[in-house]
C-alpha atoms as a PDB file:
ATOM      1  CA  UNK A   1      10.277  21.376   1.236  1.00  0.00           C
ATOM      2  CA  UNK A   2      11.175  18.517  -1.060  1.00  0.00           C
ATOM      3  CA  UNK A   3       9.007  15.364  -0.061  1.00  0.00           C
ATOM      4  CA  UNK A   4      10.746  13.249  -2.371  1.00  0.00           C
ATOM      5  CA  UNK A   5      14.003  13.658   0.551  1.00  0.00           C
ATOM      6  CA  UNK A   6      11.174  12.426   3.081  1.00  0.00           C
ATOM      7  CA  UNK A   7       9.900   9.723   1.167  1.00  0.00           C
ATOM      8  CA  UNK A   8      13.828   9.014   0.628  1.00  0.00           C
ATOM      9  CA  UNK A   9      14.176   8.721   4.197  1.00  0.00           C
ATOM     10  CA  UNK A  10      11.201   6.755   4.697  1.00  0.00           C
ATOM     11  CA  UNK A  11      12.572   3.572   2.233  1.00  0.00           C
ATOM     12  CA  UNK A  12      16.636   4.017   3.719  1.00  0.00           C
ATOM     13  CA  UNK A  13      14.736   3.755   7.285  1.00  0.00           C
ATOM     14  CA  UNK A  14      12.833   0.342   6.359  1.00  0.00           C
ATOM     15  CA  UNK A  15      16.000  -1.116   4.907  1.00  0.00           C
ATOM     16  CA  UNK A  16      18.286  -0.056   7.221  1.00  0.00           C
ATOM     17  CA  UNK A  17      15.290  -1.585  10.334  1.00  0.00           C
ATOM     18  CA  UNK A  18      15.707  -5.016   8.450  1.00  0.00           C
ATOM     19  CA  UNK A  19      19.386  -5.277   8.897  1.00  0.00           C
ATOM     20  CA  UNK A  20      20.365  -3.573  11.725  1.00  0.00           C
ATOM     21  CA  UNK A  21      20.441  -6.630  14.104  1.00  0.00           C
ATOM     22  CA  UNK A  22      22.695  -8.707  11.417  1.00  0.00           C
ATOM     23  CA  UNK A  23      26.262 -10.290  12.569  1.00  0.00           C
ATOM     24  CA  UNK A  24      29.548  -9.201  10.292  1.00  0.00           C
ATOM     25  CA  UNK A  25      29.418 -12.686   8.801  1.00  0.00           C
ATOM     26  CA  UNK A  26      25.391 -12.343   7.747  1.00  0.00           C
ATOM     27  CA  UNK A  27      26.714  -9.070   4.983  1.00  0.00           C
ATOM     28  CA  UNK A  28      28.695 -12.186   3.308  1.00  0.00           C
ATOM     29  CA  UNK A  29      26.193 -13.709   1.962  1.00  0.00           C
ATOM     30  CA  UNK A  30      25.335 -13.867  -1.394  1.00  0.00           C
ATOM     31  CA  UNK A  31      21.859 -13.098  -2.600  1.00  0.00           C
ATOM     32  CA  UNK A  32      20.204 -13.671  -5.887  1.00  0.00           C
ATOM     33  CA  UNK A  33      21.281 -10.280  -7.462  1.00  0.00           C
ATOM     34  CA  UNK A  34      24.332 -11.279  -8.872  1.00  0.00           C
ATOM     35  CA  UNK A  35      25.710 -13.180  -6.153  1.00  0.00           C
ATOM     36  CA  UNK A  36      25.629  -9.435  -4.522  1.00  0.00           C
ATOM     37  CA  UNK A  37      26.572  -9.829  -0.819  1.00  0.00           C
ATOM     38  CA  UNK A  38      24.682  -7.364   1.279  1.00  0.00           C
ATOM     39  CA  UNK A  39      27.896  -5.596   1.971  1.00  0.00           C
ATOM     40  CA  UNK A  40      27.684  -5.349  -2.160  1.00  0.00           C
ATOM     41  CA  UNK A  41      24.756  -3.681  -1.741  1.00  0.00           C
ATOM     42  CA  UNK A  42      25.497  -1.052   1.058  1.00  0.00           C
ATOM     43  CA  UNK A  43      28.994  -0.070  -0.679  1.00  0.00           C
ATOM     44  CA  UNK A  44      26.702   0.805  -4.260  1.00  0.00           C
ATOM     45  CA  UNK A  45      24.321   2.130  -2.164  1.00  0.00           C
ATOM     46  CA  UNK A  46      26.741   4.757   0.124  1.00  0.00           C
ATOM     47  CA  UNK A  47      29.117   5.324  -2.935  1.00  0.00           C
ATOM     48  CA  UNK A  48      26.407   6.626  -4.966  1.00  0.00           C
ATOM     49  CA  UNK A  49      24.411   8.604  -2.252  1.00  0.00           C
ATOM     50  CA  UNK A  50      27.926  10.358  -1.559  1.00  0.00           C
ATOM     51  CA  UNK A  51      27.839  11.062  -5.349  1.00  0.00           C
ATOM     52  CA  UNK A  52      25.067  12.344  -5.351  1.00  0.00           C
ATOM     53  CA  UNK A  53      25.082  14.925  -2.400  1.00  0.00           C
ATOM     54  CA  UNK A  54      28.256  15.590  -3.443  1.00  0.00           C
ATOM     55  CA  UNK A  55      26.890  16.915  -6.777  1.00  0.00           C
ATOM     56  CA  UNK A  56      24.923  19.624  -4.881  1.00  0.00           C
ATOM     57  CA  UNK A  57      27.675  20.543  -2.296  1.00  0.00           C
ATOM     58  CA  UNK A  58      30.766  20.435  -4.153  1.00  0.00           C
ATOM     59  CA  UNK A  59      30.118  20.342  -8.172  1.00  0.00           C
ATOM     60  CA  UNK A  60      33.688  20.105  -9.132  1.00  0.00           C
ATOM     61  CA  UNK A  61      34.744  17.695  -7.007  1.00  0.00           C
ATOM     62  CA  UNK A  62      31.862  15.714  -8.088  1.00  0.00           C
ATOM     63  CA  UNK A  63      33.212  15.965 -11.442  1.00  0.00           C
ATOM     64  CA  UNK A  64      36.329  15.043 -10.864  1.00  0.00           C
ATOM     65  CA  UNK A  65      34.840  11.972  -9.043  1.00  0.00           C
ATOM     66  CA  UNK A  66      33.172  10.981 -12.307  1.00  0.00           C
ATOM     67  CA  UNK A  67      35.679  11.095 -14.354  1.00  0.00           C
ATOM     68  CA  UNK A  68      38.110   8.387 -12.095  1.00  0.00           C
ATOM     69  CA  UNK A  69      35.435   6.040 -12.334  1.00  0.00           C
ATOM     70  CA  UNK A  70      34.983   6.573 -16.007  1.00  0.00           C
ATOM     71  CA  UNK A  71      38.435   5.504 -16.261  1.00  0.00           C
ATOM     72  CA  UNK A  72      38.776   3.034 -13.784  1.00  0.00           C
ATOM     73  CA  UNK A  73      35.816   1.212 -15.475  1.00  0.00           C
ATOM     74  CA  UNK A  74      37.198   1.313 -18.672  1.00  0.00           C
ATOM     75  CA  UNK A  75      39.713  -1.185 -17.161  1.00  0.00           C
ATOM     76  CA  UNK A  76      37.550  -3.130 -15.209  1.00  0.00           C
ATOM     77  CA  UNK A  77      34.334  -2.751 -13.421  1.00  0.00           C
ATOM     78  CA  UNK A  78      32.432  -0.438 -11.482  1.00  0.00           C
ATOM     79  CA  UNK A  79      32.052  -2.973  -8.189  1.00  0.00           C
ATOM     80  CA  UNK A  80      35.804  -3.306  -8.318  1.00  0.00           C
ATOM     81  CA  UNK A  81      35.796   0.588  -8.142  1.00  0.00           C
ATOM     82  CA  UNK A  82      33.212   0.421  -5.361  1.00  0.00           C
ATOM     83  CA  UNK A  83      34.884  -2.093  -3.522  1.00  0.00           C
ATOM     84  CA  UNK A  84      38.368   0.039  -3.657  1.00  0.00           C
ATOM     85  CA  UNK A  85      36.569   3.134  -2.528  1.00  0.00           C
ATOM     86  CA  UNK A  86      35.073   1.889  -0.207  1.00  0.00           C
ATOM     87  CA  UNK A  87      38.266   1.341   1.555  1.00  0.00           C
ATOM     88  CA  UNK A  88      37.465  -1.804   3.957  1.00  0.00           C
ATOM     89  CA  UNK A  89      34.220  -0.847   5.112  1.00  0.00           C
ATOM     90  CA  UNK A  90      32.013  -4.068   6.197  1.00  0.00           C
ATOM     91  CA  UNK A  91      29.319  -5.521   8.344  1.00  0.00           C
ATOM     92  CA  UNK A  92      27.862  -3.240  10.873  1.00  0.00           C
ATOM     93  CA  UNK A  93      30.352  -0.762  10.488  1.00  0.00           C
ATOM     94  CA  UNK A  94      29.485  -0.142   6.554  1.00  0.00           C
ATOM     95  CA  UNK A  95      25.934  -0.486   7.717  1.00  0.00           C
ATOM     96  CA  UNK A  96      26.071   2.666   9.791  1.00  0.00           C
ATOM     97  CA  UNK A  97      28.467   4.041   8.080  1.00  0.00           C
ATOM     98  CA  UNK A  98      25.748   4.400   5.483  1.00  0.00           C
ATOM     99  CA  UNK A  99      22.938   4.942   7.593  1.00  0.00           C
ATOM    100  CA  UNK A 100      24.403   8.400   9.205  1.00  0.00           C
ATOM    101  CA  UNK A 101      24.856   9.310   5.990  1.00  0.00           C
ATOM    102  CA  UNK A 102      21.875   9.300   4.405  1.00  0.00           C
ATOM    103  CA  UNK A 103      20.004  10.713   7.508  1.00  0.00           C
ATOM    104  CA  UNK A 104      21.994  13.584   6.813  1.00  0.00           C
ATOM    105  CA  UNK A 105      21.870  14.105   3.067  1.00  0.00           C
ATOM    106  CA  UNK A 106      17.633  13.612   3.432  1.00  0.00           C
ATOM    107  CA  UNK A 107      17.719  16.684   5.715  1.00  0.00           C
ATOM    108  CA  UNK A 108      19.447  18.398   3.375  1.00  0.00           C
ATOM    109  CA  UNK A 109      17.841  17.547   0.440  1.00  0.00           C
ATOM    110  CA  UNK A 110      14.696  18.839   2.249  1.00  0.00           C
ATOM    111  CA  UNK A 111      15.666  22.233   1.668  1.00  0.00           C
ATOM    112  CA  UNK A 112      16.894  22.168  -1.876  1.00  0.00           C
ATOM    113  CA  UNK A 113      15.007  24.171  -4.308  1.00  0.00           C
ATOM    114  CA  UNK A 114      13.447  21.104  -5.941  1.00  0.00           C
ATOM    115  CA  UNK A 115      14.126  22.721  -9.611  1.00  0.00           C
ATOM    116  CA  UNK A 116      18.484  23.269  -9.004  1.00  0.00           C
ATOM    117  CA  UNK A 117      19.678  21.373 -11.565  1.00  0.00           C
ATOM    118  CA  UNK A 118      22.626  19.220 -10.246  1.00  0.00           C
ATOM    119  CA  UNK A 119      25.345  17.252 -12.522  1.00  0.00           C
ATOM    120  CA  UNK A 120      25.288  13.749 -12.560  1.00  0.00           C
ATOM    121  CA  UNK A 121      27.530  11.089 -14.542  1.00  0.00           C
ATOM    122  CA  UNK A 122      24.570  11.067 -17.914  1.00  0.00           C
ATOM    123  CA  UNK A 123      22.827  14.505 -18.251  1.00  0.00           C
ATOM    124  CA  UNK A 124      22.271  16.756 -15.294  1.00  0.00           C
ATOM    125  CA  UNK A 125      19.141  16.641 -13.673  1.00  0.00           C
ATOM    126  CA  UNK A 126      16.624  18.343 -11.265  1.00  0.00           C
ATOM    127  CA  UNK A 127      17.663  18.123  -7.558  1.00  0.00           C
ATOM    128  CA  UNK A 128      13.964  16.398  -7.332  1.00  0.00           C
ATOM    129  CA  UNK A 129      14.852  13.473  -9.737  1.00  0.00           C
ATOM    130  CA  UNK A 130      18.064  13.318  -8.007  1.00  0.00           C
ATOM    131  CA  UNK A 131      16.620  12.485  -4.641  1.00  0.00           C
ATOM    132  CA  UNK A 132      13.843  10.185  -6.546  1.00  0.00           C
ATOM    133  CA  UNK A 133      16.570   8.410  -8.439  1.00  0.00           C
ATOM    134  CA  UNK A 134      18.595   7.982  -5.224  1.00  0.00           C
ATOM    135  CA  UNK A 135      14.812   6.522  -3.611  1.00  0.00           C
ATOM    136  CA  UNK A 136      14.470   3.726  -6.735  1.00  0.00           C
ATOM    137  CA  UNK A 137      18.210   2.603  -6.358  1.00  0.00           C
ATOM    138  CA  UNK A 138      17.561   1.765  -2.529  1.00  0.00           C
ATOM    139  CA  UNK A 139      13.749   0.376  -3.131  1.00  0.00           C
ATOM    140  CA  UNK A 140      15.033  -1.446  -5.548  1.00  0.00           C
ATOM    141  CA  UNK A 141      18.480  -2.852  -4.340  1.00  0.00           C
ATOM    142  CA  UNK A 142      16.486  -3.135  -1.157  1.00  0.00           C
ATOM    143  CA  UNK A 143      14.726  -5.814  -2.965  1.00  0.00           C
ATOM    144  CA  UNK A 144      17.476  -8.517  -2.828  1.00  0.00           C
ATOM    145  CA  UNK A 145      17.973  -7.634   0.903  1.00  0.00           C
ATOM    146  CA  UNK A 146      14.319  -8.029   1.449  1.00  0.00           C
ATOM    147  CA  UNK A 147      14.029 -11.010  -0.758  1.00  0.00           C
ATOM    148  CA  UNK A 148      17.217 -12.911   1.016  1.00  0.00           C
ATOM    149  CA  UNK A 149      16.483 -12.226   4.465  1.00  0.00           C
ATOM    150  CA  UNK A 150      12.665 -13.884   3.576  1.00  0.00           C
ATOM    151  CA  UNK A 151      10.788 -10.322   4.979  1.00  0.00           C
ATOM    152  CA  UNK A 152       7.842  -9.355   3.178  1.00  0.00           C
ATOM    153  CA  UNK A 153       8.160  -5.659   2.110  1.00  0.00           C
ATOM    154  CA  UNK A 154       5.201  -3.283   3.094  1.00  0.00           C
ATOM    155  CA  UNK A 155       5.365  -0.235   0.557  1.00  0.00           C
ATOM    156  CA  UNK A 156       3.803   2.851   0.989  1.00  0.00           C
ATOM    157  CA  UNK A 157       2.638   5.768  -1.549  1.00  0.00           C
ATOM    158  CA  UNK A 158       6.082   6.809  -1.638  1.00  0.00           C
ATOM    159  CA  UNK A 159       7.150   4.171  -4.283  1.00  0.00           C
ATOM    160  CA  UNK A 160       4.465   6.392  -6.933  1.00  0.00           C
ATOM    161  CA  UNK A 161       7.740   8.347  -7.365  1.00  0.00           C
ATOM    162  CA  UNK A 162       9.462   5.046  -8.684  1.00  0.00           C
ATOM    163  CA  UNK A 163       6.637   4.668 -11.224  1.00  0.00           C
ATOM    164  CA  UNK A 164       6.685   7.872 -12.445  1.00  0.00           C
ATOM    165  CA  UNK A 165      10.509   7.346 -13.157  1.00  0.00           C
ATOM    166  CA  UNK A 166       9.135   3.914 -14.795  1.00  0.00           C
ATOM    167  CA  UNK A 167       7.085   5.434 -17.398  1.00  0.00           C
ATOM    168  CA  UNK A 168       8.753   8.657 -17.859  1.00  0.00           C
ATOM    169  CA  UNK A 169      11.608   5.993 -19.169  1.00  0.00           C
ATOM    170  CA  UNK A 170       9.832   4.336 -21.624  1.00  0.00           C
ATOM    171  CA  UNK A 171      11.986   5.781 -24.513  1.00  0.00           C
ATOM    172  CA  UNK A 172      15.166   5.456 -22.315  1.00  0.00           C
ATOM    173  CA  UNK A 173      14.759   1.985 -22.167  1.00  0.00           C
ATOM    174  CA  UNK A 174      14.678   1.671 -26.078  1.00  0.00           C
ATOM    175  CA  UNK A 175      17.192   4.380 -26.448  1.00  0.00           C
ATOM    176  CA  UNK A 176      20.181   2.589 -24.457  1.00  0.00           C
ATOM    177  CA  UNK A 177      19.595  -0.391 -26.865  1.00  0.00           C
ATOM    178  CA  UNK A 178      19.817   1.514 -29.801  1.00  0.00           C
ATOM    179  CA  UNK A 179      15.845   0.856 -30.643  1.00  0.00           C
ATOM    180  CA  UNK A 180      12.933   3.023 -31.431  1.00  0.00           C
ATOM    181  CA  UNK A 181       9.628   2.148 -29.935  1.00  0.00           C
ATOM    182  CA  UNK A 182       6.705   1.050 -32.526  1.00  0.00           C
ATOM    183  CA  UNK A 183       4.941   3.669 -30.902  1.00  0.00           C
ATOM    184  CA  UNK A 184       4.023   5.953 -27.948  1.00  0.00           C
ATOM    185  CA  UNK A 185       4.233   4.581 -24.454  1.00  0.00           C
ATOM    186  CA  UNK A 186       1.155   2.299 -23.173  1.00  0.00           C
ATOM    187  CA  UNK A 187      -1.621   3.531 -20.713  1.00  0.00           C
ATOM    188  CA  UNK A 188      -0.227   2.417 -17.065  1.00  0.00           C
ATOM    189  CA  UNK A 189      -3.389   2.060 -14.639  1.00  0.00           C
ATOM    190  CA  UNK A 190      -1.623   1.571 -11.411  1.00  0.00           C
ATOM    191  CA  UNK A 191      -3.097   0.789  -8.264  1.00  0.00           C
ATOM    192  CA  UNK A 192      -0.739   2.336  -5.359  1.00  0.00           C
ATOM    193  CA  UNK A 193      -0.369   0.689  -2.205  1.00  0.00           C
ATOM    194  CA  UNK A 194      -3.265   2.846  -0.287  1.00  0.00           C
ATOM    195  CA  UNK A 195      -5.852   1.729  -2.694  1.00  0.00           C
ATOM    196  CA  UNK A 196      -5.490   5.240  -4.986  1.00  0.00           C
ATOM    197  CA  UNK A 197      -5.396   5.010  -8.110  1.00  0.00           C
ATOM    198  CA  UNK A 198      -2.638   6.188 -10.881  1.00  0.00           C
ATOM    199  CA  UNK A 199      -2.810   6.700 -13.855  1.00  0.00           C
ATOM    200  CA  UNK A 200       0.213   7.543 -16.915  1.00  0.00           C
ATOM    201  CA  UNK A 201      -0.701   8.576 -20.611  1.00  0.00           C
ATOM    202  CA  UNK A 202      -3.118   7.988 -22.917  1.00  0.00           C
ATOM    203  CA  UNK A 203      -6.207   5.671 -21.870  1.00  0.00           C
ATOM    204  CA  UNK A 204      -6.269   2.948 -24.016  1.00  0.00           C
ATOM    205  CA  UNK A 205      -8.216  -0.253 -24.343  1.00  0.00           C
ATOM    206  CA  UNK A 206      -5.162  -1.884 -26.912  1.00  0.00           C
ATOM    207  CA  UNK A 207      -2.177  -0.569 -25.669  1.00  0.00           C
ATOM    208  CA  UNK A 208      -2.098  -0.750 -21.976  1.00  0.00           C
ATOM    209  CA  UNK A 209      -0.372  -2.309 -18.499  1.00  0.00           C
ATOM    210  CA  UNK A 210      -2.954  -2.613 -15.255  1.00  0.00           C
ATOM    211  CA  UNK A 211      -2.301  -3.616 -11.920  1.00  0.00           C
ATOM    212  CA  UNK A 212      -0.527  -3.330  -8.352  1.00  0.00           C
ATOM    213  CA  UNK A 213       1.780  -0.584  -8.362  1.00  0.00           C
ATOM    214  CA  UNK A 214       4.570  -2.178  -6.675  1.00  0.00           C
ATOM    215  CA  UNK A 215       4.258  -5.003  -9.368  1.00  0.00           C
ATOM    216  CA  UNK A 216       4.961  -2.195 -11.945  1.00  0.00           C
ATOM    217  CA  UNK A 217       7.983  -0.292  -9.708  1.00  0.00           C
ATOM    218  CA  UNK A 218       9.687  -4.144  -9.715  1.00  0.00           C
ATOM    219  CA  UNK A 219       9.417  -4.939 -13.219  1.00  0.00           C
ATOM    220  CA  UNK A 220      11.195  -1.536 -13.979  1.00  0.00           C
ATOM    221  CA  UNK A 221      13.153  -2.043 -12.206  1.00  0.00           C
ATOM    222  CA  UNK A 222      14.439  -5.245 -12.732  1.00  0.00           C
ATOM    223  CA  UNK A 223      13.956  -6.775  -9.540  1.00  0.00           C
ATOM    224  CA  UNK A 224      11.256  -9.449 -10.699  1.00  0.00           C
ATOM    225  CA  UNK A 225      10.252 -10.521 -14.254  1.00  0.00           C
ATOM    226  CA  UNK A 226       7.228  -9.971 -15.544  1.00  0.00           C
ATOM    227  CA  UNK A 227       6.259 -13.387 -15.534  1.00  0.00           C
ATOM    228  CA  UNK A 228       6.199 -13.254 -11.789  1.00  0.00           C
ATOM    229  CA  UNK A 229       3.970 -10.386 -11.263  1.00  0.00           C
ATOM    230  CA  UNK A 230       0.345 -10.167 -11.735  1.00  0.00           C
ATOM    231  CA  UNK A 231       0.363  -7.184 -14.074  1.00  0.00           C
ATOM    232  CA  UNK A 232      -2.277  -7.199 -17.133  1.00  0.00           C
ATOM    233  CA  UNK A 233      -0.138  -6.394 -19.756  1.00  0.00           C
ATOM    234  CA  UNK A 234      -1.936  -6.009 -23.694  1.00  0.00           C
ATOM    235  CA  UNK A 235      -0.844  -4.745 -26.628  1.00  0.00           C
ATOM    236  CA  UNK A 236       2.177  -5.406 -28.747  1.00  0.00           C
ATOM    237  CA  UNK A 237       4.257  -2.512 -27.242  1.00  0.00           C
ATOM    238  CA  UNK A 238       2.870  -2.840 -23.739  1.00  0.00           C
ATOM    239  CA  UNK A 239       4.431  -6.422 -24.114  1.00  0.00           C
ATOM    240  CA  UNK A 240       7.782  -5.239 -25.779  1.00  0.00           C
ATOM    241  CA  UNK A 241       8.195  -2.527 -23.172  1.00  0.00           C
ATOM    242  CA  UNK A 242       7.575  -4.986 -20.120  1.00  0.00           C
ATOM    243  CA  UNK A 243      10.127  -7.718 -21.503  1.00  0.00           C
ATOM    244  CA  UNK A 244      12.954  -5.351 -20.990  1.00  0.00           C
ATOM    245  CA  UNK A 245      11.753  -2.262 -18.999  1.00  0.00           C
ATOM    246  CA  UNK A 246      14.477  -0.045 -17.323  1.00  0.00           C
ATOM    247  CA  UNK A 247      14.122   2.647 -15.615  1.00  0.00           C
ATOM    248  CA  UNK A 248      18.105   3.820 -14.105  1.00  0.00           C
ATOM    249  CA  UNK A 249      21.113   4.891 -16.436  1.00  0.00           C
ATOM    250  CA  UNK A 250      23.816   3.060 -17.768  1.00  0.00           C
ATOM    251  CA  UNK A 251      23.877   0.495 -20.594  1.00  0.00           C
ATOM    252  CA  UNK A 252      21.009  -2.078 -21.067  1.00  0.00           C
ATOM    253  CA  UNK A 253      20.550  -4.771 -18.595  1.00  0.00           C
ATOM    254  CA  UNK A 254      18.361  -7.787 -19.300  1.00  0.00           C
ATOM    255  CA  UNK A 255      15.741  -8.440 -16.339  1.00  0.00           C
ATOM    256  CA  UNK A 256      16.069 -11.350 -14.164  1.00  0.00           C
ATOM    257  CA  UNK A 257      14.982 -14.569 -15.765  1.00  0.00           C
ATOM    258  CA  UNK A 258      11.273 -15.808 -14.581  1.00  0.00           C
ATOM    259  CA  UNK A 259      11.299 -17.583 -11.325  1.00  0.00           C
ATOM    260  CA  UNK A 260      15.012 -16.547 -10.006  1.00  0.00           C
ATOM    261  CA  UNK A 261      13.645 -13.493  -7.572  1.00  0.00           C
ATOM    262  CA  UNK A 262      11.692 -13.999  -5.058  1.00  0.00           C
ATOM    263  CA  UNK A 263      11.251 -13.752  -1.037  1.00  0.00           C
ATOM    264  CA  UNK A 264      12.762 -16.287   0.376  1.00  0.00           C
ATOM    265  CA  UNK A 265      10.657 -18.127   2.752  1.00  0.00           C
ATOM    266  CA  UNK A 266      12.183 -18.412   6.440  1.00  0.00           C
END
């Protein structure tokens, strides 16, 4: 069984409980993602969960789907191509639209044999980290959802997935700029959200970043700067790698700037 399609599951579920009792007009509105409307959000959210179940169940028409937006990108941008194939879908509609979907691609993803290696539009990848990538992109596009509707978010264990993807990144995130890091990655000393404790490379007193996990899975993923977190970052390269930490593909993308994500209060 592949928990990761559980813990999948688990983080669609919360997102989908937070916005389920929305009007049309309330998927509109712009949050502070871009001026991303929560309709934005669902169609990148769908598109790419299609993608990616399409990848195990039908390879070359997964293929084929990567290369139109290859070269419908080229010529614009991908949320026009989202938007287009989305074909219309909005408000509650798009809403369970995407929530049937994913209940069925997490029960299928349950009985993949977590090692398959599955296509995707960079380098292939396990069917594991395809189900954990598919996990960050909602936790973390959740966040603007989350943040604009002014709800708290309660995580569970499940995000330690999301960190893993966060440090096992740490060259990716120099790579897609073209740099080299000044040296290996940083101790991470992570405390998850049941009280466990996680820890990532080499322990180190000099090089090293300490503190909530959740704090960590946001800063990698761009959903809050790190000078809005409480994370004890030391070390030049600790600090380097927390300025501009990313952990999903595609080019590099500068994090938010300090003080422009946050949960809204009600």
């Amino acid at each position: 069984m592949l928990n990761e399609a559980r813990d999948f599951m688990a983080e669609s579920d919360a997102l989908y409980a937070i916005m389920k009792d929305l009007s049309d007009d309330d998927y509109a509105a712009p949050t502070q993602f871009k001026g991303w409307t929560l309709n934005d959000v669902l169609e990148h959210l769908h598109m790419w969960n299609w993608a990616a179940n399409e990848s195990y169940i039908d390879e070359e028409n997964f293929v084929k789907f990567v290369a139109d937006v290859m070269n419908d990108v080229q010529g614009g941008s991908l949320k026009i191509f989202e938007r287009k194939w989305i074909d219309g879908l909005a408000g509650r509609e798009l809403l369970e639209t995407w929530h049937a979907f994913y209940t069925d691609m997490a029960a299928r993803f349950e009985q993949v044999d977590p090692k398959m290696r599955l296509k995707w539009a960079g380098p292939s990848m396990s069917a594991r980290s395809s189900i954990s990538a598919r996990l960050m992109e909602t936790w973390a596009h959740g966040q603007e959802v989350f943040d604009h509707l002014g709800v708290v978010r309660v995580d569970g264990d499940h995000i330690k997935s999301i960190a893993v993807l966060g440090t096992n990144t740490f060259g990716w995130t120099y790579a897609t700029r073209g740099e080299t890091p000044a040296g290996p990655m940083p101790y991470v000393r992570l405390t998850a959200p049941s009280g466990d404790i996680w820890e990532f490379g080499e322990p180190s007193t000099e090089e090293f970043v300490a503190g909530a996990a959740t704090e960590f899975c946001q800063v990698v993923t761009q959903v809050r700067n790190i000078a809005d977190t409480q994370l004890d970052v030391v070390g030049p390269i600790a600090t380097d790698w927390m300025s501009k930490a990313q952990c999903f593909a595609g080019g590099p993308e500068t994090p938010p700037a300090p003080g422009t994500r946050f949960t809204k209060t009600k």
